[in-house]
Protein backbone atom coordinates (compact mmCIF):
# COMPACT_ATOMS: atom_id res chain seq x y z
CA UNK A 1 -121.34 65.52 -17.28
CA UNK A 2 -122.16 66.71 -20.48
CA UNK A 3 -120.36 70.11 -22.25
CA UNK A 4 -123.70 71.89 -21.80
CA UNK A 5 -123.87 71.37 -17.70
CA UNK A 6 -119.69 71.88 -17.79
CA UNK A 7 -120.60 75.45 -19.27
CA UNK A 8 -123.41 76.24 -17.01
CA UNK A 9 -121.49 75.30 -14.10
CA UNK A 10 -119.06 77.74 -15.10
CA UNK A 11 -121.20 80.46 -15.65
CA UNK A 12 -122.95 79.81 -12.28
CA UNK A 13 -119.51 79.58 -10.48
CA UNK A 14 -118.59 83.08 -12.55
CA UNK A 15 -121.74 84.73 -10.92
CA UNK A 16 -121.41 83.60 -8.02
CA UNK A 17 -117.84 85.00 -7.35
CA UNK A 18 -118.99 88.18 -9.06
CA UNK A 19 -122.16 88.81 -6.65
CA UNK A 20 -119.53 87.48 -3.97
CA UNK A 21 -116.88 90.13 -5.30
CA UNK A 22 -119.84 93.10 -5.10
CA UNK A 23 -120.22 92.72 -1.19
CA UNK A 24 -116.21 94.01 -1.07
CA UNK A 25 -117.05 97.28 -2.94
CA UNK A 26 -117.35 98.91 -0.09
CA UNK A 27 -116.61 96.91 2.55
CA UNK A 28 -112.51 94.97 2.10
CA UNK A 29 -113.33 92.87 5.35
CA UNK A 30 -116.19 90.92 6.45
CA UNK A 31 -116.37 89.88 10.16
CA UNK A 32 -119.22 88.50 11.90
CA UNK A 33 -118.63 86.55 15.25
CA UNK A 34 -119.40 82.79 15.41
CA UNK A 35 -122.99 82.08 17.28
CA UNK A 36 -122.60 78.50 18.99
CA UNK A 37 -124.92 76.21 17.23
CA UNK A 38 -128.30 75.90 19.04
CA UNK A 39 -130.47 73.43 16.64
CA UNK A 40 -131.10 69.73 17.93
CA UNK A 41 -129.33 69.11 14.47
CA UNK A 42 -126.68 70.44 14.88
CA UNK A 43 -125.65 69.78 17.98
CA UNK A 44 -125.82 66.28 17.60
CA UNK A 45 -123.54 66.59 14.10
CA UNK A 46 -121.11 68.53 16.60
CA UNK A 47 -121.26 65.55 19.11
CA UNK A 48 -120.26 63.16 16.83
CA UNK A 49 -116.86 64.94 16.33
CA UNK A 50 -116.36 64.65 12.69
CA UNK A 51 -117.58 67.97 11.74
CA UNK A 52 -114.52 69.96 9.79
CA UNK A 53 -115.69 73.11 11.51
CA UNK A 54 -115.75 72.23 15.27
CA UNK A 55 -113.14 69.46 16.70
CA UNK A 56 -112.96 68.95 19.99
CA UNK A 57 -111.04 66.70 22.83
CA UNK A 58 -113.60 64.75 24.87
CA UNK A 59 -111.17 64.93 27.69
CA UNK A 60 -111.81 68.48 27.74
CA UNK A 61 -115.47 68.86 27.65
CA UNK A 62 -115.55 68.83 31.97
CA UNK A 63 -113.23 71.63 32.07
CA UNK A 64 -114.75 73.78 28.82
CA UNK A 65 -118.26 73.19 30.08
CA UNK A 66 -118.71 76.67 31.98
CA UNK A 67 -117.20 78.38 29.01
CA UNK A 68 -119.33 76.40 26.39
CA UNK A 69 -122.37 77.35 28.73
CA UNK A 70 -121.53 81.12 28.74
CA UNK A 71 -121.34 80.66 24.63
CA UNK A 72 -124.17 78.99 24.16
CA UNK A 73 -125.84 81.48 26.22
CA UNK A 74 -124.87 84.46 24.83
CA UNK A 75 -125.51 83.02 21.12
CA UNK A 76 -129.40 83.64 21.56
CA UNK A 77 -129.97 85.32 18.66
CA UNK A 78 -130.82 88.50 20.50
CA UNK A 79 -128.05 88.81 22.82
CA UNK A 80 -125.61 87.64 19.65
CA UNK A 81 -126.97 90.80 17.58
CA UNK A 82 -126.05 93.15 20.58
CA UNK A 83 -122.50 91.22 20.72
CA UNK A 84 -122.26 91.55 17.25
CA UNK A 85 -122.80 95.09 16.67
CA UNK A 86 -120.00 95.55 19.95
CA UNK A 87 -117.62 93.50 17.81
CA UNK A 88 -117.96 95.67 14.54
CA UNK A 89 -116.68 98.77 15.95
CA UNK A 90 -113.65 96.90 17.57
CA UNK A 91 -113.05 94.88 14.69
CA UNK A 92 -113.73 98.21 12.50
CA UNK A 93 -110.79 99.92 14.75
CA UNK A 94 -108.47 96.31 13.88
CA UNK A 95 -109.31 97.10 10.50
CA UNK A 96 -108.03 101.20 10.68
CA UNK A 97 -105.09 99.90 12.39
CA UNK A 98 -103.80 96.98 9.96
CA UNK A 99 -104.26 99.37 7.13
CA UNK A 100 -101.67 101.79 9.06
CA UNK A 101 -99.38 98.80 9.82
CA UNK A 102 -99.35 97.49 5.84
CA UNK A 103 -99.27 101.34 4.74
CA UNK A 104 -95.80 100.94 6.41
């Protein structure tokens, strides 16, 4: 790596974080619930087990099935928007409350 790519990796990294820090203006917390995956592609990387996202115990699968079912399901992209937008004003009320708790 040459001092020229060293610098412009910095600079990239730099504005990156910056554009990153911008989205915290006016927002401190950003919560968006986890849609199960529902690509071909990635389900097979998840079935492999040696994703550093999603581990799982094969002995387990039998009994999670219904609940994996009821995920998958609900993580259609329109029924995960309408789940979503039910999250945000709970997790907007978590929010109001943990600033009261650290206030003291």
């Amino acid at each position: 790596m040459t001092l020229a790519d060293s610098a412009w990796a910095q600079a990239e990294q730099t504005r990156i974080f910056k554009r990153f820090q911008s989205a915290f203006v006016e927002y401190d917390v950003i919560v968006y619930p986890y849609a199960f995956p529902r690509a071909l592609s990635a389900l097979l990387k998840y079935s492999r087990n040696t994703a550093l996202d999603v581990r799982y115990h094969p002995n387990a699968m039998l009994k999670l099935a219904p609940f994996l079912w009821r995920y998958w399901r609900n993580s259609h992209p329109s029924r995960h928007a309408v789940i979503a937008r039910w999250y945000a004003t709970l997790i907007e009320h978590c929010v109001t409350e943990h600033r009261l708790l650290a206030a003291g």
